[in-house]
N, C-alpha and C. Protein backbone atom coordinates (compact mmCIF):
# COMPACT_ATOMS: atom_id res chain seq x y z
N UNK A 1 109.27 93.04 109.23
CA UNK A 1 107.96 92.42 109.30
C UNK A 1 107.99 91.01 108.71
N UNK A 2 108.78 91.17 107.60
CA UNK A 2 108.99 89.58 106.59
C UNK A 2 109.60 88.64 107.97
N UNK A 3 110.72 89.10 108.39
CA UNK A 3 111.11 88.39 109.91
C UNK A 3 109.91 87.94 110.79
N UNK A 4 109.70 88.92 111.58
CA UNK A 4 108.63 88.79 112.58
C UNK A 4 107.51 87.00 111.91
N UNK A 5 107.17 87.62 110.99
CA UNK A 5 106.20 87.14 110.10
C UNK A 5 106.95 85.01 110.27
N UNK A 6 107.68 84.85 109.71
CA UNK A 6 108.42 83.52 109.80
C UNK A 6 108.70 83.17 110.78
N UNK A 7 108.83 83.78 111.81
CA UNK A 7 109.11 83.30 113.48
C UNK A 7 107.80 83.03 114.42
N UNK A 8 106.82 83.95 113.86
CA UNK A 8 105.40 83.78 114.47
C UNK A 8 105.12 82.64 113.76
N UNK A 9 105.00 82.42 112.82
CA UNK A 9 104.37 81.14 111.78
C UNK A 9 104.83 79.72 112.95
N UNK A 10 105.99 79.68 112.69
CA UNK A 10 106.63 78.61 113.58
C UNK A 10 105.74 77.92 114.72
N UNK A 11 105.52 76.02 114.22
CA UNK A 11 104.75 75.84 115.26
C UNK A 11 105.67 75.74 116.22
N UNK A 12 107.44 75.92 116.60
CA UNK A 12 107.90 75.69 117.51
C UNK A 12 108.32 77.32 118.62
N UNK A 13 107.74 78.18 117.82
CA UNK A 13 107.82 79.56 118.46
C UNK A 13 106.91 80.25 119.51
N UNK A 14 106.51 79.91 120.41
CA UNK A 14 105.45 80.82 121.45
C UNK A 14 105.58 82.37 121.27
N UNK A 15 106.43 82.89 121.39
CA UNK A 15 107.04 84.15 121.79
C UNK A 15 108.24 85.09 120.70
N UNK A 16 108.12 85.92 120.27
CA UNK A 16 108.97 86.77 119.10
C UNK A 16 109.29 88.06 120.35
N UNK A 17 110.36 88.44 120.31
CA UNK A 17 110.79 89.29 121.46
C UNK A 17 111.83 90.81 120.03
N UNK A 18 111.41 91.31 119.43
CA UNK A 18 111.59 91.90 118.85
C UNK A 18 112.93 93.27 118.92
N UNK A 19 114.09 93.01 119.01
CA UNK A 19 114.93 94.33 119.77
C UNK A 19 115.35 94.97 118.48
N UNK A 20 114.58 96.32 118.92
CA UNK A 20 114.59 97.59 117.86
C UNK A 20 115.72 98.39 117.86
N UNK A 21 116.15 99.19 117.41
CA UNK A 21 116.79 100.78 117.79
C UNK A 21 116.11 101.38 118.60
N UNK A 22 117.39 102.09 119.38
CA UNK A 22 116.55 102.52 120.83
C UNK A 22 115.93 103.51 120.31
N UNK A 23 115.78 104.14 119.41
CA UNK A 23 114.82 105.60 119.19
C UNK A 23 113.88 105.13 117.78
N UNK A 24 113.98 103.84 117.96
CA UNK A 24 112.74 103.49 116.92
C UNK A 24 111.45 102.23 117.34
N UNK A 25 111.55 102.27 119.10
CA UNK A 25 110.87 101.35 119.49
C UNK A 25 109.32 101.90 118.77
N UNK A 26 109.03 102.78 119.04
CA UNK A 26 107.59 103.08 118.82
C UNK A 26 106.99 103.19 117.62
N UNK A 27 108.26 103.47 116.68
CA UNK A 27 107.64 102.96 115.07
C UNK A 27 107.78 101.42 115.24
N UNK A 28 108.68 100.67 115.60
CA UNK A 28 108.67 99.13 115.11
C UNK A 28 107.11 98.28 116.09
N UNK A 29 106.49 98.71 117.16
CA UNK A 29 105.41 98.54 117.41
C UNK A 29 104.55 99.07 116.72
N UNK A 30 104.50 100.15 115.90
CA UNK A 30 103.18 100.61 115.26
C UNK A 30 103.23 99.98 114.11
N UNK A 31 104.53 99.55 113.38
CA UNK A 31 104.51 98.43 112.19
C UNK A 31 104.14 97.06 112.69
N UNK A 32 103.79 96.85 113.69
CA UNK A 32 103.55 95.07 114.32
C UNK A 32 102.10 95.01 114.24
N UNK A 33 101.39 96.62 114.55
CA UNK A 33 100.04 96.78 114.87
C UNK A 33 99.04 96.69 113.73
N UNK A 34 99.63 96.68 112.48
CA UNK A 34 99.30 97.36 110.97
C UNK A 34 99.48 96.16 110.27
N UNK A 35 100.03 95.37 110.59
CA UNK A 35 100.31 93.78 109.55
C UNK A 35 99.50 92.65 109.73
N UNK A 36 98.54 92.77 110.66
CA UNK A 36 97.48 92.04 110.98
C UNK A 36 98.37 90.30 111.17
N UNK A 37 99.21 90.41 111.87
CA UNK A 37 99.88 89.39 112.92
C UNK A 37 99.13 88.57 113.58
N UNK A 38 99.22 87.23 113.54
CA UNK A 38 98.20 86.38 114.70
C UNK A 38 98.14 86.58 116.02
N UNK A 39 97.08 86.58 116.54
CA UNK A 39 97.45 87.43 118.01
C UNK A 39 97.04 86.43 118.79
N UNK A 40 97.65 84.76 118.57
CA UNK A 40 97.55 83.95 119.43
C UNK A 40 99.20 83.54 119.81
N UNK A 41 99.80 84.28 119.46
CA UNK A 41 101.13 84.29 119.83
C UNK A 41 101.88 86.06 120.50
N UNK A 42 102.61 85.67 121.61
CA UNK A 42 102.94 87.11 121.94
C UNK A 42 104.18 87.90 120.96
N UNK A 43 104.16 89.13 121.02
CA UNK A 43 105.45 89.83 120.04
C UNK A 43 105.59 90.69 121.06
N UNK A 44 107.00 91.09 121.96
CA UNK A 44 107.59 92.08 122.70
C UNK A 44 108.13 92.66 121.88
N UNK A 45 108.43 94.58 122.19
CA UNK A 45 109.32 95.21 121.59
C UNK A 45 110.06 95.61 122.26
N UNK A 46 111.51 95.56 122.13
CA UNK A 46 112.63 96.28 123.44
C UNK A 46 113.42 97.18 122.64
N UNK A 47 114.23 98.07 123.46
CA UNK A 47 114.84 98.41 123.07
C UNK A 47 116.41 98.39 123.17
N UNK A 48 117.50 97.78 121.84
CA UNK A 48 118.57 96.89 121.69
C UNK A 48 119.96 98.17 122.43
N UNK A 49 121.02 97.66 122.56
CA UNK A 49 121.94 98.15 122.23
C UNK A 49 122.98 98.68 121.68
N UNK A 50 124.08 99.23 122.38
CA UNK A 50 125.18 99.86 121.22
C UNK A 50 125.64 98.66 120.21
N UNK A 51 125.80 97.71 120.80
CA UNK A 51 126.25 96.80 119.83
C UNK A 51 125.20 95.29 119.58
N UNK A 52 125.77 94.85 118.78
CA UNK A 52 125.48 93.30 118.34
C UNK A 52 125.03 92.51 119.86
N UNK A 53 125.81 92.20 120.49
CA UNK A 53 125.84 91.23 121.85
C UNK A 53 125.00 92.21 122.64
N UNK A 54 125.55 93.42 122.97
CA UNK A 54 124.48 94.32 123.66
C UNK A 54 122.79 93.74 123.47
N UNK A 55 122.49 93.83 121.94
CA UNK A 55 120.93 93.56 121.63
C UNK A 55 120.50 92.61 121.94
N UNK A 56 121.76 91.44 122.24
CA UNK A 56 120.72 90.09 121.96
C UNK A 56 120.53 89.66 123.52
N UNK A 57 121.80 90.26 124.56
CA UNK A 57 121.68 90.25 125.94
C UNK A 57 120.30 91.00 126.48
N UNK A 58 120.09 92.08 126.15
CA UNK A 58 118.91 92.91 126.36
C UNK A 58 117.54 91.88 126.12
N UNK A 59 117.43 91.44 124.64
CA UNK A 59 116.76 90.46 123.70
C UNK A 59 116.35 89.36 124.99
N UNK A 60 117.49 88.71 125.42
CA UNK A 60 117.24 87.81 126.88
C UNK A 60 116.76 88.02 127.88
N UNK A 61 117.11 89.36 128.14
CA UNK A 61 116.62 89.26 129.95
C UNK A 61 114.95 89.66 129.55
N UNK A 62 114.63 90.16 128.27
CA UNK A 62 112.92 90.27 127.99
C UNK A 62 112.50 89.06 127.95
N UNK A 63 113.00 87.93 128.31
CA UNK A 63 112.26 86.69 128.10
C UNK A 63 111.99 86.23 129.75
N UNK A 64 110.10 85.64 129.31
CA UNK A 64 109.89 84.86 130.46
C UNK A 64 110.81 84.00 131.34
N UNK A 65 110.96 83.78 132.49
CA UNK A 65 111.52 82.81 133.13
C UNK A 65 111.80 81.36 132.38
N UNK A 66 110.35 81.16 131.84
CA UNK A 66 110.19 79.76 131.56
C UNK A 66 110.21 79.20 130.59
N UNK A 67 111.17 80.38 129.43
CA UNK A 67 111.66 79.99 128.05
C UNK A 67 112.72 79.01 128.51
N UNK A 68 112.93 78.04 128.00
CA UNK A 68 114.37 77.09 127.88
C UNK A 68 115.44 77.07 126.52
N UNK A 69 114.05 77.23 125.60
CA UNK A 69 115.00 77.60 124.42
C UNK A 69 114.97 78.83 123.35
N UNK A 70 116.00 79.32 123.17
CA UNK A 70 116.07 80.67 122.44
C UNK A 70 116.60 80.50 121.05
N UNK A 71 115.86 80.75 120.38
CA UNK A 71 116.51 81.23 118.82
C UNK A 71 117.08 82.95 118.71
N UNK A 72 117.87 83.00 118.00
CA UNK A 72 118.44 83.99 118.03
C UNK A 72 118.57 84.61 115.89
N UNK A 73 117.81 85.15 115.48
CA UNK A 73 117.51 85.51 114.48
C UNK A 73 117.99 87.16 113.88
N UNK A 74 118.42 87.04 112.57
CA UNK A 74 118.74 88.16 111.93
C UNK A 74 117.94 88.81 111.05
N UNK A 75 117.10 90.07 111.32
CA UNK A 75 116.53 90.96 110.57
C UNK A 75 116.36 90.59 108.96
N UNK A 76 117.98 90.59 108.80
CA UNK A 76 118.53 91.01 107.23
C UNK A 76 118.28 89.61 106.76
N UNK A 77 117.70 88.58 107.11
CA UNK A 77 117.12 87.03 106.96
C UNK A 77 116.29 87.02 106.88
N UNK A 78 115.42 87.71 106.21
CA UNK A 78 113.80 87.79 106.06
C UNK A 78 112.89 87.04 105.70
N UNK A 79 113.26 86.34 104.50
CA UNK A 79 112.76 85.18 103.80
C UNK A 79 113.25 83.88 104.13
N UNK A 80 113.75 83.53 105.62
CA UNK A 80 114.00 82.14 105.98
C UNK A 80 112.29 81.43 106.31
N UNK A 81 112.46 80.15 105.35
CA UNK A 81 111.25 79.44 105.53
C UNK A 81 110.82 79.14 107.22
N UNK A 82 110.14 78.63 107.56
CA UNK A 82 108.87 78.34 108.84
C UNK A 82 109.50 76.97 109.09
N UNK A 83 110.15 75.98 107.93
CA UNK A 83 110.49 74.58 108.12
C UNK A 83 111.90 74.69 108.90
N UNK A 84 112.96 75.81 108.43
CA UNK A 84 113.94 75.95 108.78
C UNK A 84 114.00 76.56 110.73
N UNK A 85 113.04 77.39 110.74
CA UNK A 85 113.13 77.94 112.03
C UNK A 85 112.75 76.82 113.02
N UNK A 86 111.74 76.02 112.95
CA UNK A 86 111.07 74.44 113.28
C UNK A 86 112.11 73.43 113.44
N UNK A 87 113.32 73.61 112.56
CA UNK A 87 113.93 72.18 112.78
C UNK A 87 115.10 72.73 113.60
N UNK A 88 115.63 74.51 113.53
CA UNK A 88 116.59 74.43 114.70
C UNK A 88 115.94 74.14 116.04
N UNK A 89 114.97 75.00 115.86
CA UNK A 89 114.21 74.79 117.58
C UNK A 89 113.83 72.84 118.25
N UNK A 90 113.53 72.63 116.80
CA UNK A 90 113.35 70.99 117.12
C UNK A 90 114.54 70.38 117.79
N UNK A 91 115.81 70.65 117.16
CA UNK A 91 117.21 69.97 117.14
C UNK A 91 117.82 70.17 118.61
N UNK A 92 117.31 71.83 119.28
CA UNK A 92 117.62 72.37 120.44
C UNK A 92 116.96 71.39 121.68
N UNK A 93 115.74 71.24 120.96
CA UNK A 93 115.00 70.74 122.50
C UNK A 93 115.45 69.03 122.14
N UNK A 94 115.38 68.72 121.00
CA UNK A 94 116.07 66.95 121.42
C UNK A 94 117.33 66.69 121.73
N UNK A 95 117.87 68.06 122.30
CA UNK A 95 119.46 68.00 123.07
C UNK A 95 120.37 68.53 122.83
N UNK A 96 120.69 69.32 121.63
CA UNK A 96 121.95 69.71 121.25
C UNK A 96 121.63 71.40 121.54
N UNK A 97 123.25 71.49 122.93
CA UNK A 97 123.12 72.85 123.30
C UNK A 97 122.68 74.20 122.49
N UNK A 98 123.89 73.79 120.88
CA UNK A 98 123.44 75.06 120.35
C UNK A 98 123.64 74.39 119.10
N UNK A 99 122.33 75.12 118.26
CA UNK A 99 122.18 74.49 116.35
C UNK A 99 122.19 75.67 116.19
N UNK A 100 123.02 75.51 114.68
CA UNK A 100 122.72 76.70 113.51
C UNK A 100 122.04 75.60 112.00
N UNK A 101 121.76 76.57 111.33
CA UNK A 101 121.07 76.15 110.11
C UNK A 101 122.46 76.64 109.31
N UNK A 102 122.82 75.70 107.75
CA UNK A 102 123.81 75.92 107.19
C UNK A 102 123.95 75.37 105.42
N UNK A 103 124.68 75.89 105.26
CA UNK A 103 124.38 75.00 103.12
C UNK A 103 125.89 75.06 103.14
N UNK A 104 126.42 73.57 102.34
CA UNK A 104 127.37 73.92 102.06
C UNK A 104 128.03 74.86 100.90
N UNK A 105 129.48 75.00 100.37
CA UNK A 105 129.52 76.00 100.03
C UNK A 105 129.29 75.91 98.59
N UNK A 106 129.18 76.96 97.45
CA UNK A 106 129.03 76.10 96.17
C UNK A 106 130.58 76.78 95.80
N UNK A 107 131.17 77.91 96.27
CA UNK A 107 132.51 78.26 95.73
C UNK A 107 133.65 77.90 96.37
N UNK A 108 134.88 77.62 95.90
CA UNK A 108 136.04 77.29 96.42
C UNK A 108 136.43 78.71 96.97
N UNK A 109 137.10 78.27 98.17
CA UNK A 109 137.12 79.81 99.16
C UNK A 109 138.96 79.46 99.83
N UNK A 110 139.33 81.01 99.29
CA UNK A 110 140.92 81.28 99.48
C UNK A 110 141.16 81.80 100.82
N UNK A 111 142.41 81.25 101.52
CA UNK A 111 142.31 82.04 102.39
C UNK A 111 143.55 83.21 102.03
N UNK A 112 143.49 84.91 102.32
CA UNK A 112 143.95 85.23 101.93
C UNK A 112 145.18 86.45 103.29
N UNK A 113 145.77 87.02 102.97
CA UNK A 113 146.78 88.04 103.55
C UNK A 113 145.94 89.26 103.48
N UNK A 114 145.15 89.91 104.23
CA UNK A 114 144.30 91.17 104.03
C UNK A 114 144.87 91.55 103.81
N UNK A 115 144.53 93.25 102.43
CA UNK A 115 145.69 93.97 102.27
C UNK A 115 144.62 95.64 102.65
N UNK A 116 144.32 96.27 103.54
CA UNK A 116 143.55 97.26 103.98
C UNK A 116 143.94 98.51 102.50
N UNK A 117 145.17 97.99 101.90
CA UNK A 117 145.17 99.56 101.21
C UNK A 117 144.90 99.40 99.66
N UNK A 118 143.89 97.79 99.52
CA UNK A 118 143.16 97.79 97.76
C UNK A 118 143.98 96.48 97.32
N UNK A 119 145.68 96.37 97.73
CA UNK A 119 146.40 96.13 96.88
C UNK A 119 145.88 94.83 96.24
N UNK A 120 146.39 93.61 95.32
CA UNK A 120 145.92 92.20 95.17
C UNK A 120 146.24 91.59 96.24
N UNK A 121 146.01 90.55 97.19
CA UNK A 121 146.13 90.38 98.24
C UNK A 121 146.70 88.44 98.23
N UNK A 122 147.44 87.88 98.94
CA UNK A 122 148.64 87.23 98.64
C UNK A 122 147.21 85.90 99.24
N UNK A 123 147.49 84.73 98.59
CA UNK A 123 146.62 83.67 98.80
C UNK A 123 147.54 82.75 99.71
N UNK A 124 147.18 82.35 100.81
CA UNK A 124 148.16 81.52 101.93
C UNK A 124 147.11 79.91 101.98
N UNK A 125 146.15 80.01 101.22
CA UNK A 125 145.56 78.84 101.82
C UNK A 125 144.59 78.34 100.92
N UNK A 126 144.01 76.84 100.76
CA UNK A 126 143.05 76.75 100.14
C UNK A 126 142.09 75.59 101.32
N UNK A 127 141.35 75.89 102.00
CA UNK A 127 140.36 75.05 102.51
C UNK A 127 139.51 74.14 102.16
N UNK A 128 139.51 73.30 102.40
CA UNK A 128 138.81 71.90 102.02
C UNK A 128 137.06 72.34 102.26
N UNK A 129 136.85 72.58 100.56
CA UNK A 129 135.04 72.78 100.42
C UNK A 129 134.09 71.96 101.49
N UNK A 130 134.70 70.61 101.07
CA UNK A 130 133.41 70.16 101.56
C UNK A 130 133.73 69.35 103.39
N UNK A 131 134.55 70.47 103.98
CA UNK A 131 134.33 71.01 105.71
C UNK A 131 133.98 71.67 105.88
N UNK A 132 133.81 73.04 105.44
CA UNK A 132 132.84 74.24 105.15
C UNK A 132 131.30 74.71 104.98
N UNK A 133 130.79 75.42 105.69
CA UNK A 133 129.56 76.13 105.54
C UNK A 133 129.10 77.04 105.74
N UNK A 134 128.36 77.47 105.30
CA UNK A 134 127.66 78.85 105.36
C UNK A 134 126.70 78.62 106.22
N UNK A 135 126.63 79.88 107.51
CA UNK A 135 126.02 79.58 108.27
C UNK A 135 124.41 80.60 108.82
N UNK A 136 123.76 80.70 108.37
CA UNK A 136 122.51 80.94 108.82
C UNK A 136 121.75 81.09 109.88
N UNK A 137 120.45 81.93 110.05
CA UNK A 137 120.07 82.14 111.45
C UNK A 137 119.01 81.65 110.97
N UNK A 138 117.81 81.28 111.87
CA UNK A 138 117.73 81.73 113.65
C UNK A 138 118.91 80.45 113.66
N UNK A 139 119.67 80.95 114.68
CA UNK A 139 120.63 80.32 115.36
C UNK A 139 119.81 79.68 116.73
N UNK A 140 119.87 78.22 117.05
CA UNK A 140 119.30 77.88 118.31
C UNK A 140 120.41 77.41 119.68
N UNK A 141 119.36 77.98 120.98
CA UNK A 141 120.45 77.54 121.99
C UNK A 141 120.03 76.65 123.47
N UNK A 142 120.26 76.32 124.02
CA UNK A 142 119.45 76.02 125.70
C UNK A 142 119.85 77.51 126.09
N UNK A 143 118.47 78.11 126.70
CA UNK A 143 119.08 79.39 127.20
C UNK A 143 120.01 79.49 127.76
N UNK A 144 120.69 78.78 128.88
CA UNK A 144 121.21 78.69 129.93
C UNK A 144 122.74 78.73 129.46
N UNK A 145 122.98 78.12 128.22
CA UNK A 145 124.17 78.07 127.56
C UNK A 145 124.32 79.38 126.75
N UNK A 146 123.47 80.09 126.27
CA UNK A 146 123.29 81.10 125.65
C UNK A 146 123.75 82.66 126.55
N UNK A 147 122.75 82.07 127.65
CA UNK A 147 123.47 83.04 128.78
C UNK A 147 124.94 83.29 129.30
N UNK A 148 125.36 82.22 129.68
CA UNK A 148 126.45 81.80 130.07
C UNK A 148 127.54 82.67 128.80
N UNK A 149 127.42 82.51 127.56
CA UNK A 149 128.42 82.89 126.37
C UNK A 149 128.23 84.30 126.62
N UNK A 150 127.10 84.73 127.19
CA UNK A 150 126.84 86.25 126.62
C UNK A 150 127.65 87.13 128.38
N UNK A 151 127.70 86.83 129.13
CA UNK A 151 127.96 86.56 130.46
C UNK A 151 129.81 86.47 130.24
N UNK A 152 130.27 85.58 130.11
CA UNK A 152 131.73 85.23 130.05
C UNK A 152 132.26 86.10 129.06
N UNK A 153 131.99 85.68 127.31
CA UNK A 153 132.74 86.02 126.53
C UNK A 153 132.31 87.62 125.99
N UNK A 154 131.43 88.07 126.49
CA UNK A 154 131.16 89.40 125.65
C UNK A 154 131.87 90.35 127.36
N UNK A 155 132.20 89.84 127.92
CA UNK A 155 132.63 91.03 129.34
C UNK A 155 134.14 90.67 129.02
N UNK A 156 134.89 90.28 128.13
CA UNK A 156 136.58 89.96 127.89
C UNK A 156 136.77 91.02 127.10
N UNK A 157 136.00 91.38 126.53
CA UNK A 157 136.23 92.87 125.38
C UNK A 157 136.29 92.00 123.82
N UNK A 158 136.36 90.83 123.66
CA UNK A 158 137.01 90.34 122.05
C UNK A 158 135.50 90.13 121.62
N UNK A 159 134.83 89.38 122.00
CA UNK A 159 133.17 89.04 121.32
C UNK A 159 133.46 88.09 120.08
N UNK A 160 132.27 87.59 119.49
CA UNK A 160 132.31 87.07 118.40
C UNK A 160 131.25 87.52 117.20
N UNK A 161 131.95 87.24 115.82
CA UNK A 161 130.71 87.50 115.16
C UNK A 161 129.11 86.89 115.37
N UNK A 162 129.33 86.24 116.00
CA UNK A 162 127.58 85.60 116.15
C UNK A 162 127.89 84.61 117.37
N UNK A 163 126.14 84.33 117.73
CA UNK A 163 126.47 84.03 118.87
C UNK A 163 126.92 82.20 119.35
N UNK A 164 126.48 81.67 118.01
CA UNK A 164 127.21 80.15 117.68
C UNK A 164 128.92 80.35 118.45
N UNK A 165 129.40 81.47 117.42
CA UNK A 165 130.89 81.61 117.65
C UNK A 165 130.92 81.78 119.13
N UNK A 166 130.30 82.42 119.79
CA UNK A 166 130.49 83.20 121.49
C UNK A 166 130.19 81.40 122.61
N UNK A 167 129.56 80.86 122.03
CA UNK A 167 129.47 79.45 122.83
C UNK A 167 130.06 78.38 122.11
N UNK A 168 131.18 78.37 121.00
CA UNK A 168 132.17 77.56 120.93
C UNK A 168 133.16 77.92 121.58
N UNK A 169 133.57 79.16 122.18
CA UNK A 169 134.55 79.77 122.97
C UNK A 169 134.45 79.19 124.24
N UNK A 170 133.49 78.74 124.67
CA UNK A 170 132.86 78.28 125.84
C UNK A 170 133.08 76.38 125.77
N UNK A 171 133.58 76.05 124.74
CA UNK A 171 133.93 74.99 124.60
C UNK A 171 132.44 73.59 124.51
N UNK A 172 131.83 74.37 124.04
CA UNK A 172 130.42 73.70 124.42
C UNK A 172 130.29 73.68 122.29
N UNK A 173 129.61 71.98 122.85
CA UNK A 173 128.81 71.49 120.85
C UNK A 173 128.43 72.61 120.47
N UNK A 174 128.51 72.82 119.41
CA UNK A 174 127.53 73.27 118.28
C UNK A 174 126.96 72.77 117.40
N UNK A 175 126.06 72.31 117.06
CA UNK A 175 125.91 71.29 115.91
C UNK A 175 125.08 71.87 114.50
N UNK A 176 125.45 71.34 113.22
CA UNK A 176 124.60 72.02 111.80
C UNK A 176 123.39 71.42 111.52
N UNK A 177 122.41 72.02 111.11
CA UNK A 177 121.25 71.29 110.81
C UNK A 177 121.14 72.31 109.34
N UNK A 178 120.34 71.50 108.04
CA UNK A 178 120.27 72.06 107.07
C UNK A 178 119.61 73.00 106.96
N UNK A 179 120.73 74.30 106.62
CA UNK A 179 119.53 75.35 105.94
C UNK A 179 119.10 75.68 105.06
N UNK A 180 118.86 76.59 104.35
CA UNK A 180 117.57 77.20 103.24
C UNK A 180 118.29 77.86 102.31
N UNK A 181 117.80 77.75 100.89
CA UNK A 181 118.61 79.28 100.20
C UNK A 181 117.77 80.34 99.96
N UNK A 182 116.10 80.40 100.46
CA UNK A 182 116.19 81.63 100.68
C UNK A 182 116.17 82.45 102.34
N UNK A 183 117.10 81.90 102.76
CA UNK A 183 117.27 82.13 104.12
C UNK A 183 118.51 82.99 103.97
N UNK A 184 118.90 83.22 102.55
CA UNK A 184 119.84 84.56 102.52
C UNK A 184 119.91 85.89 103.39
N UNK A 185 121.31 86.37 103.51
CA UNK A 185 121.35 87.65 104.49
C UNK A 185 121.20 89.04 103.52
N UNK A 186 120.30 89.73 103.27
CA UNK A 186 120.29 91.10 102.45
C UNK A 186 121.33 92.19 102.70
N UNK A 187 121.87 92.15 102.32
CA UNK A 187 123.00 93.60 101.92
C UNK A 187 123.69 94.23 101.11
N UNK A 188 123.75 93.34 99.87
CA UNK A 188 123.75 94.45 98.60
C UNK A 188 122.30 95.03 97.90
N UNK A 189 122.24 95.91 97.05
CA UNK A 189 121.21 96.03 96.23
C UNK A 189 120.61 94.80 95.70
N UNK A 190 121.27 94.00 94.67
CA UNK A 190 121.00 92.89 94.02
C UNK A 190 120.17 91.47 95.33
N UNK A 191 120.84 91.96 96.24
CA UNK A 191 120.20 90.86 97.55
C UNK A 191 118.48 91.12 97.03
N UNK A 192 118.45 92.78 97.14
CA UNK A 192 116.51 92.73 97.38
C UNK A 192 116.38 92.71 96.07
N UNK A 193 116.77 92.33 95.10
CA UNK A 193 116.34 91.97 93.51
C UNK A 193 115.94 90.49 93.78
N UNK A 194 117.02 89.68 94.68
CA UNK A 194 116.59 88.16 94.55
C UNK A 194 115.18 88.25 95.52
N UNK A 195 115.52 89.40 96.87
CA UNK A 195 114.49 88.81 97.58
C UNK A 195 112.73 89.12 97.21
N UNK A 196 112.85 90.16 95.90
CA UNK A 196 111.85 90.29 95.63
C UNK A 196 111.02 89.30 94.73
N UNK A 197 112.24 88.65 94.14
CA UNK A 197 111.44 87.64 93.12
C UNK A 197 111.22 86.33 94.13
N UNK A 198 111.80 86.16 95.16
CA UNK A 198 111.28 85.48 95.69
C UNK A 198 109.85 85.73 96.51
N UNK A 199 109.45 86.71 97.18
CA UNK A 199 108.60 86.94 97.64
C UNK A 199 106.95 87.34 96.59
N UNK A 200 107.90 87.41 95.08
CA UNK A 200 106.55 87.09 94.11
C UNK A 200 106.26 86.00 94.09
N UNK A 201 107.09 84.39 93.66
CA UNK A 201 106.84 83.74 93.29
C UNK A 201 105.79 83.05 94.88
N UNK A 202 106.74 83.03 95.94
CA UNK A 202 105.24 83.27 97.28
C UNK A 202 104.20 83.50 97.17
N UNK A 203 103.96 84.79 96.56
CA UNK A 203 102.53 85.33 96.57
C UNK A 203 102.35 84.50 95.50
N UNK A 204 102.61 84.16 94.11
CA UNK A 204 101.71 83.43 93.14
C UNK A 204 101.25 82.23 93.32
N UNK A 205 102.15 81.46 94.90
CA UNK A 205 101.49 80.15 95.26
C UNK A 205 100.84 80.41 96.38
N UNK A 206 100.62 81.27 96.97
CA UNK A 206 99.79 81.73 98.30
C UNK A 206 100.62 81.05 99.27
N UNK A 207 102.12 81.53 98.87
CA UNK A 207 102.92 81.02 100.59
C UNK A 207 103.20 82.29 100.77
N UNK A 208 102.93 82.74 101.85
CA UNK A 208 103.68 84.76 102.18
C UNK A 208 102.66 84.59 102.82
């Protein structure tokens, strides 16, 4: 809902196309119905696939004809600001095929020898910090390029982690536009410790 909620806000968003679990479409509409949502903007609910690319292909063909540009957003990103979703979509339509939102990094990052069975694991590399970023959603695209990645590279069997990665394969720009820190991805415990103090200090200024 914290999602939904930041994508509707967006003055650059018409449309939130929502892809659920296939056996939880009808709770994630009865939570859309209950949050008192602006209802001068539309919210679809579909239902996603077995996988990652599966959902967001499904996610597409629910869109009007006459979308041109698609953001492509992560659940577990709940608390990405309204400014951040605004300036990928901005960045998309003044030309650049596909934007992500991004911070650089604040830690020095090893590259290492996976070791699957615990062991200490052998350091082969040290990457230059400041080429590096952390990369953030809503991810923006021209549909048409968006299509095209989901079309080519997800029918080869390899895929990518996200869909930035699936249309650099395609040999097509990507470009960074700044993102947010609380545009964090939730998945440890401690994640919803930060995301709760963030969503107090919201409510004590009447942003939420």
């Amino acid at each position: 809902m914290h999602a939904v909620r930041a994508l509707i806000r967006a003055r650059e968003v018409s449309l939130v196309v929502v892809v659920a679990p296939a056996d939880g479409v009808a709770e994630v509409r009865g939570l859309l119905g209950t949050h008192g949502l602006p209802e001068s903007k539309e919210i679809k609910v579909v239902a996603g696939g077995d996988t990652r690319q599966d959902s967001v292909r499904l996610g597409l063909a629910a869109l009007p004809d006459d979308i041109d540009v698609v953001l492509v957003h992560d659940a577990a990103r709940p608390l990405v600001p309204v400014e951040t979703v605004d300036a990928v979509a901005a960045a998309v339509r003044a030309g650049a095929p596909a934007v992500v939102p991004a911070l650089p990094l604040a830690d020095t990052v090893k590259e290492v020898v996976p070791d699957p069975g615990g062991r200490p694991e052998q350091v082969v590399g040290t990457p230059d910090r400041a080429r590096l970023r952390a990369v953030q959603t809503p991810q923006g695209f021209r549909r048409e390029v968006l299509a095209e990645a989901h079309e080519k590279i997800a029918s080869d069997g390899e895929g990518a982690t996200d869909d930035a990665g699936m249309v650099e394969r395609l040999g097509v720009e990507v470009v960074v536009v700044q993102g947010h820190e609380e545009a964090f991805k939730i998945t440890r415990p401690l994640d919803l410790v930060l995301a709760e103090a963030v969503l107090a200090r919201r409510r004590a200024s009447d942003v939420f």
